[in-house]
Protein backbone atom coordinates (compact mmCIF):
# COMPACT_ATOMS: atom_id res chain seq x y z
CA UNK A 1 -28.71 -52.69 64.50
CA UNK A 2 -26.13 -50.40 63.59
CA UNK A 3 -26.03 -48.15 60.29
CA UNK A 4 -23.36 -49.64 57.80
CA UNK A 5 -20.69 -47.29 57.25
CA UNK A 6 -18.09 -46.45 54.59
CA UNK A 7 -15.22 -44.42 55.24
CA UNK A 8 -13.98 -44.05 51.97
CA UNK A 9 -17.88 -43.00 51.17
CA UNK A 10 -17.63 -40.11 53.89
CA UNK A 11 -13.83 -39.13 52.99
CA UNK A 12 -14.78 -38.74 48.89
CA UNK A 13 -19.03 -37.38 49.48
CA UNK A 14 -17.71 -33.76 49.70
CA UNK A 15 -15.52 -33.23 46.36
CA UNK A 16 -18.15 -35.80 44.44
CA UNK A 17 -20.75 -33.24 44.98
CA UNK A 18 -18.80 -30.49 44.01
CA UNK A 19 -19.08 -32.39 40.68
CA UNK A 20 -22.41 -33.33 40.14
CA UNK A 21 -23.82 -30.67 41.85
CA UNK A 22 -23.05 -29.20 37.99
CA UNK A 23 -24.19 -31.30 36.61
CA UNK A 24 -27.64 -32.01 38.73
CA UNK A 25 -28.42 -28.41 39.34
CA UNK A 26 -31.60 -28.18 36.81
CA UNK A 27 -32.56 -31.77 37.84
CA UNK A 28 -35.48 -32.87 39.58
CA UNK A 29 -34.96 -36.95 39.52
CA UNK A 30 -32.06 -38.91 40.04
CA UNK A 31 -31.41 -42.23 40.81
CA UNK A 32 -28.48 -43.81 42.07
CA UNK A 33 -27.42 -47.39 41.42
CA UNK A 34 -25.79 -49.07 43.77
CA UNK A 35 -26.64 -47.16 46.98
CA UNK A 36 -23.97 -49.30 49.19
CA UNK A 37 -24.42 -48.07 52.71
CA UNK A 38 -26.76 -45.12 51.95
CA UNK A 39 -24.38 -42.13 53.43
CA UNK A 40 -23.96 -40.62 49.91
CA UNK A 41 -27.46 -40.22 49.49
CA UNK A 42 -28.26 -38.79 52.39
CA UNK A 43 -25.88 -36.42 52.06
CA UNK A 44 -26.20 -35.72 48.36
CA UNK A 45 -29.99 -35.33 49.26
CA UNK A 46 -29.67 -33.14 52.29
CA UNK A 47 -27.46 -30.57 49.94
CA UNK A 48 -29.36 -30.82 46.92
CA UNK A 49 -32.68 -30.50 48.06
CA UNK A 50 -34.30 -29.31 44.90
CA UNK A 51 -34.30 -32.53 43.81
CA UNK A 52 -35.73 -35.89 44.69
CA UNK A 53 -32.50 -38.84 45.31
CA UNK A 54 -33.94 -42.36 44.07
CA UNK A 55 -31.96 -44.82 46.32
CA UNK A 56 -31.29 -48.15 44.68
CA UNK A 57 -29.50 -51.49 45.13
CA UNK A 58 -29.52 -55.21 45.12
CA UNK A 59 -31.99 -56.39 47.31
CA UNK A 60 -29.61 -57.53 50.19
CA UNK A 61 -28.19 -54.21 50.58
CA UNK A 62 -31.59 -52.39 50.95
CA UNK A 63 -32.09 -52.75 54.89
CA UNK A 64 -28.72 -50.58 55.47
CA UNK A 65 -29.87 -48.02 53.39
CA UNK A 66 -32.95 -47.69 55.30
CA UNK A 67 -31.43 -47.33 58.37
CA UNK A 68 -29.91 -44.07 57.21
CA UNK A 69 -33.20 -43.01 55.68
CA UNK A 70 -34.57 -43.55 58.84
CA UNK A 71 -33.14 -40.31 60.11
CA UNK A 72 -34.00 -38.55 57.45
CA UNK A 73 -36.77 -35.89 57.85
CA UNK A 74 -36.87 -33.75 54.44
CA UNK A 75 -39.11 -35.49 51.99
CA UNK A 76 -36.61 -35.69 48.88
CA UNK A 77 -34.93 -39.20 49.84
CA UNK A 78 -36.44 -42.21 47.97
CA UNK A 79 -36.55 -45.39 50.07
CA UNK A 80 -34.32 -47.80 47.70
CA UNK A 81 -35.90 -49.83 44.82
CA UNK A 82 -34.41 -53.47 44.16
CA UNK A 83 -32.55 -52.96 41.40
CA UNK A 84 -29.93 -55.75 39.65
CA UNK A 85 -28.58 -54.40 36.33
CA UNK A 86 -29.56 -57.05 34.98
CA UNK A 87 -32.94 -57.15 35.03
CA UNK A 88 -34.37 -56.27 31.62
CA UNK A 89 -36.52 -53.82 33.39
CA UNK A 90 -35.75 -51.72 36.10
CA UNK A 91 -38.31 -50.56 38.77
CA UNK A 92 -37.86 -47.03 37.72
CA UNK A 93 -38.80 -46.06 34.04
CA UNK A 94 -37.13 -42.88 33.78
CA UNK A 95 -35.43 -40.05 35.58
CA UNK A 96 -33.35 -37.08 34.38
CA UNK A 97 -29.87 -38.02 35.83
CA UNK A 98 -28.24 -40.87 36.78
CA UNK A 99 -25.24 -41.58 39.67
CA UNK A 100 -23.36 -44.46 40.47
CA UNK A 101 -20.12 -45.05 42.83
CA UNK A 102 -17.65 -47.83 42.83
CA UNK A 103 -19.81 -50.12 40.84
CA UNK A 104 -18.06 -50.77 37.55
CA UNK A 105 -15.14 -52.40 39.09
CA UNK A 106 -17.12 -54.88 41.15
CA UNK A 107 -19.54 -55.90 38.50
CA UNK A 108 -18.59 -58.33 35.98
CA UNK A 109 -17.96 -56.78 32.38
CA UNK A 110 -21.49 -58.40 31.27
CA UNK A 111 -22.88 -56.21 34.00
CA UNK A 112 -21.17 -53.57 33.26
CA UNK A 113 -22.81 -53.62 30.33
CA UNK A 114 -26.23 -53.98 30.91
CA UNK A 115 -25.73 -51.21 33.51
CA UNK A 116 -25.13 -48.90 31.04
CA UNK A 117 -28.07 -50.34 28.62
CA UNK A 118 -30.62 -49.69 31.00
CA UNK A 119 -29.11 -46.17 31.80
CA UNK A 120 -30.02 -45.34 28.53
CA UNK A 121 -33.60 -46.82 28.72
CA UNK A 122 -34.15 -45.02 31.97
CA UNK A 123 -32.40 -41.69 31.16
CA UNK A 124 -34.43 -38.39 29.79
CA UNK A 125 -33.41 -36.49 27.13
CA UNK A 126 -30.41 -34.48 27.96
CA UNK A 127 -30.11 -36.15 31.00
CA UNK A 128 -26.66 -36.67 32.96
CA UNK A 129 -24.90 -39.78 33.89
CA UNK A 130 -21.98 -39.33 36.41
CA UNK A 131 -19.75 -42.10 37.23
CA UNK A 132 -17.62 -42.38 39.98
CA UNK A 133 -14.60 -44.74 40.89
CA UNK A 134 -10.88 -45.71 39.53
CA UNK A 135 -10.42 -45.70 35.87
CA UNK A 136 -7.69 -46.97 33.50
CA UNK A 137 -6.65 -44.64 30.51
CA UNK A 138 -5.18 -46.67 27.30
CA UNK A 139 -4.94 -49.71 29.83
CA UNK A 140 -2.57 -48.12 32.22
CA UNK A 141 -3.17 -47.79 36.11
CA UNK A 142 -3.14 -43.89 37.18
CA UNK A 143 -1.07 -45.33 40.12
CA UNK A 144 0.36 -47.91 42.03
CA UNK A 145 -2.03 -48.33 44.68
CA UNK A 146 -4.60 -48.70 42.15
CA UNK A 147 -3.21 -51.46 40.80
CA UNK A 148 -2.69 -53.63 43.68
CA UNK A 149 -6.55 -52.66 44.28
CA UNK A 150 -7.40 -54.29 40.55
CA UNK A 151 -5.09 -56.81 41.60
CA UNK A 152 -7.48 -57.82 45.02
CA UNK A 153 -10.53 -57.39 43.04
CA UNK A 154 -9.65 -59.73 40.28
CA UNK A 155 -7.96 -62.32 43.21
CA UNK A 156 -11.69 -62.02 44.60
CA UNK A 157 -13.19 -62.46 41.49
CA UNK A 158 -11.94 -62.82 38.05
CA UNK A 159 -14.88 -61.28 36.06
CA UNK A 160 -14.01 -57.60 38.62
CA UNK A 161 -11.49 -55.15 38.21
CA UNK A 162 -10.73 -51.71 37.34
CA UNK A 163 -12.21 -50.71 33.84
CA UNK A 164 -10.47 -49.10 31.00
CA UNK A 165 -12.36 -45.66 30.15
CA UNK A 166 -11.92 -46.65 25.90
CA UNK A 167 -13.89 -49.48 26.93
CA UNK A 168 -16.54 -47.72 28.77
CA UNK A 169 -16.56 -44.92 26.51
CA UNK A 170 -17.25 -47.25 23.27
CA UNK A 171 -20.00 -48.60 25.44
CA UNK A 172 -21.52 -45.23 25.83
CA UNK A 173 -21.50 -44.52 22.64
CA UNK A 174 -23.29 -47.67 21.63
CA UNK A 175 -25.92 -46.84 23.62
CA UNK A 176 -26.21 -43.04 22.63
CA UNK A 177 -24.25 -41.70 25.49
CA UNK A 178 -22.08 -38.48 24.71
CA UNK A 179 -18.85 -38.07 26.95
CA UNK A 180 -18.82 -34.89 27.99
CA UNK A 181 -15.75 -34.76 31.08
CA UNK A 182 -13.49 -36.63 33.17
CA UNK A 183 -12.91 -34.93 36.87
CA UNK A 184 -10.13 -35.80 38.70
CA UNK A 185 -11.03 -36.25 42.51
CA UNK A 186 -8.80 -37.23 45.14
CA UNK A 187 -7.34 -41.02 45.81
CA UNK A 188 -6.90 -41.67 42.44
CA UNK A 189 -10.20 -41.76 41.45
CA UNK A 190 -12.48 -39.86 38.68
CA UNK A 191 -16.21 -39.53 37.94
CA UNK A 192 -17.09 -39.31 34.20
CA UNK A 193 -19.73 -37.81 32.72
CA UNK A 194 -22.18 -38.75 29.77
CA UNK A 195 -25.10 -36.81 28.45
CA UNK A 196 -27.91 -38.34 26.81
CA UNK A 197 -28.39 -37.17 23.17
């Protein structure tokens, strides 16, 4: 069977890493939630190779992944763990950063949530947590095409759509997460960062 693909994932792996390569530098664990077709990890893996990339998704995701790992032959590229954010406990117990693309939008607020509750039980000391996708700031859309995308999303499902950063941010701080940045990256999108303190 053929590898899933992204190309959205291969257009935005490049500028991503020139982020959290930063912010990952000193790291030696990170998992990723929400692996999707596995081409950012393998490429986040094959350019950060002093540290190990935890793969993770829902479970009906995971046999895509491994098709990229497949072709992997370096030794720092985890196999993916079954994770749903909301399981109480997660299959990893801690790491020292955390990375997760295009997953607040789909996920419903609840989820949202609990994604960023267990990224605080899971997250070492000092630890980063770099989130990637489109973001509203004071509830406005940074442009037109990404409202017509939170338009989709919520057509789709009503519980989706693109999340306000004040939102996220009071979330963070509920669970002990510092903001530290906001990048902006290309097609309207931003990672931001939180530190655990």
């Amino acid at each position: 069977m053929e590898k899933p693909f992204s190309q959205a994932a291969e257009n935005n792996k490049k500028p991503i890493l020139e982020v959290i390569g930063q912010y990952f530098e000193n790291s030696e664990l990170i998992l990723e939630i929400g692996s999707g077709t596995g081409q950012h990890a393998m490429y986040f893996a094959e350019k950060l190779q002093q540290l190990y990339w935890q793969t993770s998704d829902q479970a009906q995701y995971l046999k895509g992944i491994n098709r990229h790992i497949n072709e992997y032959r370096k030794f720092n590229l985890g196999r993916p763990l079954t994770i749903d954010v909301t399981q109480s406990k997660w299959e990893l117990d801690h790491c020292d950063g955390v990375y997760s693309a295009n997953t607040s939008h789909i996920m419903s607020w609840s989820m949202v949530e609990k994604m960023f509750s267990g990224v605080s039980h899971v997250l070492d000391k000092d630890g980063y947590f770099c989130l990637y996708g489109p973001f509203n700031f004071h509830n406005h859309f940074t442009s037109d095409s990404n409202e017509s995308f939170d338009k989709m999303l919520r057509d789709r499902d009503p519980d989706s759509g693109i999340r306000n950063f004040e939102d996220l941010q009071a979330l963070a701080e509920s669970q002990g997460l510092n903001f530290i940045k906001r990048h902006d990256l290309p097609a309207n999108n931003k990672i931001l960062v939180w530190k655990n303190e």
